[in-house]
C-alpha atoms as a PDB file:
ATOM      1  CA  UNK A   1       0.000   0.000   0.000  1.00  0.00           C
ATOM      2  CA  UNK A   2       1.787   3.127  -1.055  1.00  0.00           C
ATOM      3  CA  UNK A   3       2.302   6.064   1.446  1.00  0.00           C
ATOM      4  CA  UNK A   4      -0.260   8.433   2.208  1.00  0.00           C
ATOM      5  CA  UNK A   5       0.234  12.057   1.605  1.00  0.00           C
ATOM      6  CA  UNK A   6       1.236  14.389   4.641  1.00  0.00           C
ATOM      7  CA  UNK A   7      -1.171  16.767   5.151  1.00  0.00           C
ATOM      8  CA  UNK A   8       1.539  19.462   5.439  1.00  0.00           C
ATOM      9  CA  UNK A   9       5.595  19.934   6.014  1.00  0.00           C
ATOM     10  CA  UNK A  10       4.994  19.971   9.783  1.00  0.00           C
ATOM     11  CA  UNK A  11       3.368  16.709   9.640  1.00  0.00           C
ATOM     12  CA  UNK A  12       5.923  14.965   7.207  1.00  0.00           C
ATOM     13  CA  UNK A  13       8.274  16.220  10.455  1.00  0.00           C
ATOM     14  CA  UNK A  14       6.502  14.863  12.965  1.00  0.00           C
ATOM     15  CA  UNK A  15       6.521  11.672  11.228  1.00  0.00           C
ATOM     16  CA  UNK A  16      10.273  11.299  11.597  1.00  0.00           C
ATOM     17  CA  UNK A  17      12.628  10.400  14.213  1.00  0.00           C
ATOM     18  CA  UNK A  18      14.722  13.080  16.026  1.00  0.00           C
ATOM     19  CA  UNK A  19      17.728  13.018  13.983  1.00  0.00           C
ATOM     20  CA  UNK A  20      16.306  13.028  10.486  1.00  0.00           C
ATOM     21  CA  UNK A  21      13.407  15.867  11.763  1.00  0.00           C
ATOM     22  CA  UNK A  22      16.530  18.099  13.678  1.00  0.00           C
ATOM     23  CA  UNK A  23      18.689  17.818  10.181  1.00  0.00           C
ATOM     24  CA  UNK A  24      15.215  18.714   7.712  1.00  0.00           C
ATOM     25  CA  UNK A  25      14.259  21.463   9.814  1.00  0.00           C
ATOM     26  CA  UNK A  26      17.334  22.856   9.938  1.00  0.00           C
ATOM     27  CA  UNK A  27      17.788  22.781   6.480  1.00  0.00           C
ATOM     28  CA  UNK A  28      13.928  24.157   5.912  1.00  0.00           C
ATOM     29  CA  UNK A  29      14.469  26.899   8.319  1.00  0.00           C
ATOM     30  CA  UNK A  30      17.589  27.636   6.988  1.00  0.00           C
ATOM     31  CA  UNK A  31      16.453  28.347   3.282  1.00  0.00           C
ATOM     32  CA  UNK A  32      13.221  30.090   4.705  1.00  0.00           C
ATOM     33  CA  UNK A  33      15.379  32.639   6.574  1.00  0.00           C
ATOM     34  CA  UNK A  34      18.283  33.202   3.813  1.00  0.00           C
ATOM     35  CA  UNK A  35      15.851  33.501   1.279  1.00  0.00           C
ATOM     36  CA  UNK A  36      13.224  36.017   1.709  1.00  0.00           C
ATOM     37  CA  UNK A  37       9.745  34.618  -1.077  1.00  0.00           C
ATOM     38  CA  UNK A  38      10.199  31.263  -0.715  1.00  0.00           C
ATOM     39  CA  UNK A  39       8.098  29.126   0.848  1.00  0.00           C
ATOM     40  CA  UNK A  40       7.396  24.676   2.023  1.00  0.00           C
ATOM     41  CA  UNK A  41       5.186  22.701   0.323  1.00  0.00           C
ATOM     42  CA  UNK A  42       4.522  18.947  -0.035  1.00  0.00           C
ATOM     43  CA  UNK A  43       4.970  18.056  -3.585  1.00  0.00           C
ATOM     44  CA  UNK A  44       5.680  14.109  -4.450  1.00  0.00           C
ATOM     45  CA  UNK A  45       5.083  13.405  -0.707  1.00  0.00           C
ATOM     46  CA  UNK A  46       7.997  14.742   0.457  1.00  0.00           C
ATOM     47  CA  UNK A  47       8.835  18.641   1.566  1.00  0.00           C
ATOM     48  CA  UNK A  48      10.101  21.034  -1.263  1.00  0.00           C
ATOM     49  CA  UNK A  49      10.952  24.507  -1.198  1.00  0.00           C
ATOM     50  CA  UNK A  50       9.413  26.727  -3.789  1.00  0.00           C
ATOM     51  CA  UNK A  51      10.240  30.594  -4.816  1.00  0.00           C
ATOM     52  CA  UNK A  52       7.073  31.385  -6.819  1.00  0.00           C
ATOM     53  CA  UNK A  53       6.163  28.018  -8.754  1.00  0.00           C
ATOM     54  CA  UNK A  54       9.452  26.895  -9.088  1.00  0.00           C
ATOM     55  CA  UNK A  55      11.055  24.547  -6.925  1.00  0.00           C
ATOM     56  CA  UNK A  56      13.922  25.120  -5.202  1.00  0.00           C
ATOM     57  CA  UNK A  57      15.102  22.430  -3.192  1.00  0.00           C
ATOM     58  CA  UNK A  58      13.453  18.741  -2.367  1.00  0.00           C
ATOM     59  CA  UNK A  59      14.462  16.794   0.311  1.00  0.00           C
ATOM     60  CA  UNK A  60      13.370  13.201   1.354  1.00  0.00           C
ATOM     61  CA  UNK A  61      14.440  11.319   4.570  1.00  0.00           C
ATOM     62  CA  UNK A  62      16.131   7.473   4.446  1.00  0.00           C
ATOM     63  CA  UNK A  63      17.123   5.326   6.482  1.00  0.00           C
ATOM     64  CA  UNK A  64      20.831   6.471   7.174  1.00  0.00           C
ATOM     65  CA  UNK A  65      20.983  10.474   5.190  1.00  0.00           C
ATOM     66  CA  UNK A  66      18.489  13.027   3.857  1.00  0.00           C
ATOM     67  CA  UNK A  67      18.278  12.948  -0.223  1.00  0.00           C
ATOM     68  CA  UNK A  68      18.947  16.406  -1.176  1.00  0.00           C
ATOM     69  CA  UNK A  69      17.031  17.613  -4.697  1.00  0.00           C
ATOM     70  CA  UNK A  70      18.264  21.134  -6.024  1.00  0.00           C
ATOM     71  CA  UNK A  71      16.200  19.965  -9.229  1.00  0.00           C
ATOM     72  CA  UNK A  72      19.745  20.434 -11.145  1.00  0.00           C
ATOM     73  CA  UNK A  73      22.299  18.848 -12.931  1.00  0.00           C
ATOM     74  CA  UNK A  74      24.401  21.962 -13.794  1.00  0.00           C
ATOM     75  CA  UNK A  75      24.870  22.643  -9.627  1.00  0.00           C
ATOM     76  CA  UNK A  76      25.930  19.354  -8.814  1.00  0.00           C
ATOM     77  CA  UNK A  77      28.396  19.427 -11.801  1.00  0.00           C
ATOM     78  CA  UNK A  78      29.584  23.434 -10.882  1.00  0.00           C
ATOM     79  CA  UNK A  79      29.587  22.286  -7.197  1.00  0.00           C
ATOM     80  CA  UNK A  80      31.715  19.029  -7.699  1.00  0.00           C
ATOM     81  CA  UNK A  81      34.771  19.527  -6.229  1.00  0.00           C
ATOM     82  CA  UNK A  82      32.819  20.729  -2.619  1.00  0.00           C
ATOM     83  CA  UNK A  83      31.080  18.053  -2.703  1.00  0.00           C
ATOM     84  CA  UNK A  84      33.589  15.007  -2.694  1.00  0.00           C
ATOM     85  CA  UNK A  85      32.935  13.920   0.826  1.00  0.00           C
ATOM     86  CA  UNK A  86      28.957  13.643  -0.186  1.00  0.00           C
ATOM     87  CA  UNK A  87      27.603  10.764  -2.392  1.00  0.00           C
ATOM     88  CA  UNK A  88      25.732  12.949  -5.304  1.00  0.00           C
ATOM     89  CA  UNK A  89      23.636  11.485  -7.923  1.00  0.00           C
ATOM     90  CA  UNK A  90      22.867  13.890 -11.457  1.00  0.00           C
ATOM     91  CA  UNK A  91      20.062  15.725  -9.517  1.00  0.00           C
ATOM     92  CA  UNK A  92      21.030  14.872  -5.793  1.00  0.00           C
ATOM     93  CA  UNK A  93      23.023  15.161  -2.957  1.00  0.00           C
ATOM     94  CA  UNK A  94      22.884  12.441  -0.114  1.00  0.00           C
ATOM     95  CA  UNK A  95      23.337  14.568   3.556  1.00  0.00           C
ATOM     96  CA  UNK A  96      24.781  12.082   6.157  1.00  0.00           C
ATOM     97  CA  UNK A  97      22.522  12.287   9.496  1.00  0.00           C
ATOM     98  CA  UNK A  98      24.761  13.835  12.583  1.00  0.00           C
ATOM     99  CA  UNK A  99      25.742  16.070   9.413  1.00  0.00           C
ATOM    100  CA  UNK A 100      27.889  19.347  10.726  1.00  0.00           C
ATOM    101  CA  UNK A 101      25.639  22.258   9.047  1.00  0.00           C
ATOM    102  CA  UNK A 102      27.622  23.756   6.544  1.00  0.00           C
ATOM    103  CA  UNK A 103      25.709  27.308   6.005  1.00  0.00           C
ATOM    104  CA  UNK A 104      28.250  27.955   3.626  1.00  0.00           C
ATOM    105  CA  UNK A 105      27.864  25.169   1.198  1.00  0.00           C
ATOM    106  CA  UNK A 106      24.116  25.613   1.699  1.00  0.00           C
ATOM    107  CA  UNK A 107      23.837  28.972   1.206  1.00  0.00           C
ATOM    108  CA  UNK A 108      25.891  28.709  -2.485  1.00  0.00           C
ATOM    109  CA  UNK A 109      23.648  25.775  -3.590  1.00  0.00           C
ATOM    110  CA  UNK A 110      20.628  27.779  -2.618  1.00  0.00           C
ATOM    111  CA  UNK A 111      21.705  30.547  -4.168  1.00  0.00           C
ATOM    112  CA  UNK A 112      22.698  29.029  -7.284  1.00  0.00           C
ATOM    113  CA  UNK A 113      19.623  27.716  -7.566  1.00  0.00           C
ATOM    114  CA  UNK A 114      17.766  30.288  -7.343  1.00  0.00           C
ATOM    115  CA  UNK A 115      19.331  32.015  -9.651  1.00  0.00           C
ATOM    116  CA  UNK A 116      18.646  29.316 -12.385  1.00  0.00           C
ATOM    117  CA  UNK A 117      14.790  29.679 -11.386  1.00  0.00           C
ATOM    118  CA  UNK A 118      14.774  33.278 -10.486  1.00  0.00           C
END
């Protein structure tokens, strides 16, 4: 039976377990501070971050790491060399839980992305 939709980002949250819900919201409340317009949203079951209709960031929680969507090839490629201690897919970036928060690295990937959609 496939999983049911969460009614709303808070509820996807309360769903997890500690360490998974500390490292989302953390990375939620980090893009919703940084970057003034966008917004949450459930889209594919799973928490998003939108500026307008576009979707900024996607993130989904597994078993041992958070998936981390910035919906772009072109910013894992341009981000490559900061990203060699991550596992990355084309689209992805695979966040370790107990993850130090890099604002940094976050902050350029946002930002990047943004500026593709902005």
């Amino acid at each position: 039976m496939p999983k049911p939709t969460p009614e709303s980002v808070d509820a996807y949250l309360a769903g997890l377990d500690a360490p998974h819900r500390e490292l989302m919201s953390a990375i939620l409340d980090f893009a919703l501070t940084e970057f003034p317009g966008t917004t949450t949203t459930i889209a594919w079951k799973k928490p998003h971050v939108k500026l307008g209709s576009e979707y900024v960031l996607g993130l989904e929680a597994l078993t041992h790491h958070l998936f981390f969507h910035p919906f772009s090839e072109k910013i894992i490629t341009d981000f490559a060399s900061r990203l060699t201690e991550y596992k990355t897919g084309k689209r992805s970036i695979q966040i370790p839980l107990g993850w130090e928060f890099d604002s940094e690295l976050m902050r350029d990937i946002l930002s990047a992305r943004i500026a593709q959609v902005g």
